[in-house]
Protein backbone atom coordinates (compact mmCIF):
# COMPACT_ATOMS: atom_id res chain seq x y z
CA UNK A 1 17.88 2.05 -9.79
CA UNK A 2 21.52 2.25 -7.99
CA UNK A 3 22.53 -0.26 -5.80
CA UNK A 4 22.20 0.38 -2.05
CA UNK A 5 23.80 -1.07 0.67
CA UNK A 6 22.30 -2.24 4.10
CA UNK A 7 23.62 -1.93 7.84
CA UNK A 8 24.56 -4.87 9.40
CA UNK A 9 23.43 -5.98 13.36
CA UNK A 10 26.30 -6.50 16.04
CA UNK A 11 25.36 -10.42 14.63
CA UNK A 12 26.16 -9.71 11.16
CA UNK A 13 22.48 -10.79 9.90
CA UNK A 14 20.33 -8.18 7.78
CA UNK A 15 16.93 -6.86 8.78
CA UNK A 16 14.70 -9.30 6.87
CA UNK A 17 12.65 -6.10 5.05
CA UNK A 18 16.14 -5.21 4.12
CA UNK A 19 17.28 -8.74 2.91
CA UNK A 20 13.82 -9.03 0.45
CA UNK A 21 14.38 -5.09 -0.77
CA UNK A 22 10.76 -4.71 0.00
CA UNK A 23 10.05 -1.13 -2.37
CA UNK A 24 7.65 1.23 -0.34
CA UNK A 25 5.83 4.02 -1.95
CA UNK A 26 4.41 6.74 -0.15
CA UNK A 27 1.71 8.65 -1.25
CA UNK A 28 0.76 11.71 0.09
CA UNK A 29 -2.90 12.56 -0.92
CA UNK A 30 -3.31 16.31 -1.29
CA UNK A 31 -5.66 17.01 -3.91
CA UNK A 32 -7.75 14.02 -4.50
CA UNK A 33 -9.52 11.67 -1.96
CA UNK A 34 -9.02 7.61 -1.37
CA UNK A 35 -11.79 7.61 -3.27
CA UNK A 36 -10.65 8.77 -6.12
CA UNK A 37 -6.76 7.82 -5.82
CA UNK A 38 -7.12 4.13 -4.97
CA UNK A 39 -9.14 2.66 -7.95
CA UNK A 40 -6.41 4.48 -10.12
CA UNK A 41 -3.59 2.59 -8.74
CA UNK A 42 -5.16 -0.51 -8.41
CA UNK A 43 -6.02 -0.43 -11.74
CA UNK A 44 -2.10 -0.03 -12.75
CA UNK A 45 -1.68 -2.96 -10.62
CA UNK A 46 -3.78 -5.02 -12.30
CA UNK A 47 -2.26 -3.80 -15.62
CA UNK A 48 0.76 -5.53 -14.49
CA UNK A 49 -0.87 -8.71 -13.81
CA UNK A 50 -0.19 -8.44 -9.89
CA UNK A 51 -2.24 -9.04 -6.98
CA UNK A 52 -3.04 -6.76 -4.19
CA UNK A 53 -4.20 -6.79 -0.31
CA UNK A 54 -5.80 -3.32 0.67
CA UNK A 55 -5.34 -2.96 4.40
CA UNK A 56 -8.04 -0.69 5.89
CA UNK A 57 -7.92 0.19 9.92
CA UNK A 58 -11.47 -1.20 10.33
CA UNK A 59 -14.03 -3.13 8.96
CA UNK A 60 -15.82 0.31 7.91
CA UNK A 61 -13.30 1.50 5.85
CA UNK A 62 -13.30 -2.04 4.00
CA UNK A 63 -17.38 -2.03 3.49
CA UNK A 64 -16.87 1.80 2.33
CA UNK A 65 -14.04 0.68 -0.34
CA UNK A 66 -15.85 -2.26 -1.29
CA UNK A 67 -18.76 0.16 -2.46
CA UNK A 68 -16.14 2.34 -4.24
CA UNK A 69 -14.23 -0.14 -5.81
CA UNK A 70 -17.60 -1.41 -7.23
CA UNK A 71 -19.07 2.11 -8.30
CA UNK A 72 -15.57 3.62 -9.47
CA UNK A 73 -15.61 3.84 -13.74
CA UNK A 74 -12.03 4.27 -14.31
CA UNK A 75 -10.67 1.70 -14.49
CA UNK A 76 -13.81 0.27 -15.96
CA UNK A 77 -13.67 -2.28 -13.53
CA UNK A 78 -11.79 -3.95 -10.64
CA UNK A 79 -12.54 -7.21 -9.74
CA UNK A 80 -11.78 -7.82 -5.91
CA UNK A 81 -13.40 -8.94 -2.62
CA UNK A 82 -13.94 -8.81 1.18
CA UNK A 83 -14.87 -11.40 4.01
CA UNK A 84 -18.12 -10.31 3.47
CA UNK A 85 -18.12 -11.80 -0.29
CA UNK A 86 -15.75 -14.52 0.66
CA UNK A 87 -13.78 -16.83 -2.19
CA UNK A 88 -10.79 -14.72 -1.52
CA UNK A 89 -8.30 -16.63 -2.81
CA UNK A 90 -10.03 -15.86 -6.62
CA UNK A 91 -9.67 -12.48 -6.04
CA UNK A 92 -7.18 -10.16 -7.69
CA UNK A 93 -7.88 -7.34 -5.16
CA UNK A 94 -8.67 -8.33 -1.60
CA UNK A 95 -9.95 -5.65 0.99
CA UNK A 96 -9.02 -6.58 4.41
CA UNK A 97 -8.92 -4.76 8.15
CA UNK A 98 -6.59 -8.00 9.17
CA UNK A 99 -3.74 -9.21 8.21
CA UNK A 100 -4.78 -11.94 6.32
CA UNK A 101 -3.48 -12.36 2.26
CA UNK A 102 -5.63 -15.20 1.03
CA UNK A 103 -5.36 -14.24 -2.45
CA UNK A 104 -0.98 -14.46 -2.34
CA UNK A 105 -1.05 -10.92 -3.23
CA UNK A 106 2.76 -9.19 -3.74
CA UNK A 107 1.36 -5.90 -3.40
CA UNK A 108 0.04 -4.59 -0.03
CA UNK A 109 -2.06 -1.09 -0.57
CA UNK A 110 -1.72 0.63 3.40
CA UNK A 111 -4.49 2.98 3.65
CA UNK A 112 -3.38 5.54 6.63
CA UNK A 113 -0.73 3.35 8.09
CA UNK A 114 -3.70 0.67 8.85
CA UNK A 115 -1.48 -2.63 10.05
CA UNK A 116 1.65 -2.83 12.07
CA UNK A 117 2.24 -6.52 10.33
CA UNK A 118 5.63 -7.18 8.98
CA UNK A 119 5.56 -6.44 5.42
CA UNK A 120 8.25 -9.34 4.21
CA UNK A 121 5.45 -11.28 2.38
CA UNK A 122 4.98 -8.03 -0.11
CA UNK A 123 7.22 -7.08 -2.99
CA UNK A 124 5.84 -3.77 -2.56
CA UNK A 125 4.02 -1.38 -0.31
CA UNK A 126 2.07 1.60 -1.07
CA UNK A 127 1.87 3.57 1.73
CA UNK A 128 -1.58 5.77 1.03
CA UNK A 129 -1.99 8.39 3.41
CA UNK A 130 -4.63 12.14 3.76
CA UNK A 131 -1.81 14.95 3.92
CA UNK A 132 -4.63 17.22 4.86
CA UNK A 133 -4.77 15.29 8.36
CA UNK A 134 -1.70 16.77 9.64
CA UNK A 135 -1.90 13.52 12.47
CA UNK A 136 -1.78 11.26 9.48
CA UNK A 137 1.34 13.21 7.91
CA UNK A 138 3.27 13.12 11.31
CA UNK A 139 2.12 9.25 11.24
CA UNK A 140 3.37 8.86 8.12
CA UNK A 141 6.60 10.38 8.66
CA UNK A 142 7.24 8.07 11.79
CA UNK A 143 6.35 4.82 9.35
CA UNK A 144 8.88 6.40 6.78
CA UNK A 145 11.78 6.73 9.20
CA UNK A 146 11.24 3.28 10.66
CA UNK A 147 10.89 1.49 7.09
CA UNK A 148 14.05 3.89 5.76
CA UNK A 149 16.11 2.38 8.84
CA UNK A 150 14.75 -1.20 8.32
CA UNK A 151 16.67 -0.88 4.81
CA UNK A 152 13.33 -0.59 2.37
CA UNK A 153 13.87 1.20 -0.86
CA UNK A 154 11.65 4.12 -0.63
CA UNK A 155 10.08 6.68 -2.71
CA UNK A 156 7.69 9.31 -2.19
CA UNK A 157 5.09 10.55 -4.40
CA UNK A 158 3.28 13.86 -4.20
CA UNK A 159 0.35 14.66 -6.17
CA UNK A 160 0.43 17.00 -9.31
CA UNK A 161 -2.57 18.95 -10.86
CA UNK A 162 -2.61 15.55 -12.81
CA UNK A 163 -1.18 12.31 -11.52
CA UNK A 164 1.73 11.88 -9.46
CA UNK A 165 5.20 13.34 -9.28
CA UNK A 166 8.27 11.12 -7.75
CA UNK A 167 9.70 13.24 -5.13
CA UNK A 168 11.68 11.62 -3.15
């Protein structure tokens, strides 16, 4: 990856995202569901022996994930937890509708732009979003621009017939 260089303040200090070179992935979910997308890229995750925070918008979503995350088959299995099963900081995967990382996860899994937290704690972000919500594109593209101009090394990932396709 080329080098990039950052904008300086009137002070001279760097935006902190920009000073930790937090990468952020977007990924814009056109022909599969959450469902169906998350369990993938979790299990990639925990291929690479990293830890992950999924941040849902409500408790709802988390219950809902929970039971997918449970019932998914591929990956065979993903080991993770929620308030609701508590010992958080054992687990690899930790679904969450605050902004709580108990488990010192690096990776932080955004589901619809859920959290407004400051992201300096992650080495990377994937940004997981319905691009058949139009709201939830024009969302997305608002979190881009502000995370592009906060000096974050982004990509952007559309879906092919099979897997994913860096486009951006």
């Amino acid at each position: 990856m080329a080098a990039e260089t950052h904008d300086r303040g009137d002070d001279g200090a760097e935006d902190s995202l920009a000073e930790k070179r937090v990468q952020v992935g977007f990924y814009h979910l056109t022909r599969t569901s959450l469902d169906e997308a998350l369990p993938a890229l979790l299990g990639k995750t925990l291929d690479a022996r990293e830890r992950a925070v999924v941040r849902c918008s409500d408790d709802a979503m988390v219950a809902h994930l929970d039971k997918v995350l449970w019932a998914c088959r591929s990956p065979i299995w993903l080991p993770h937890g929620c308030a609701a099963t508590g010992k958080a900081e054992r687990q690899p995967i930790w679904l969450t509708a605050e902004s709580d990382v108990p488990n010192q996860a690096q990776f932080l899994f955004r589901i619809n732009g859920a959290g407004d937290d400051v992201m300096t704690s992650f080495v990377r972000v994937f940004d997981l979003f319905d691009g058949r919500d139009e709201h939830m594109v024009e969302q997305a593209r608002v979190r881009w621009r502000a995370m592009k101009k906060a000096g974050c090394l982004m990509t952007y990932w559309k879906q092919e017939a099979r897997g994913w396709r860096r486009a951006g």
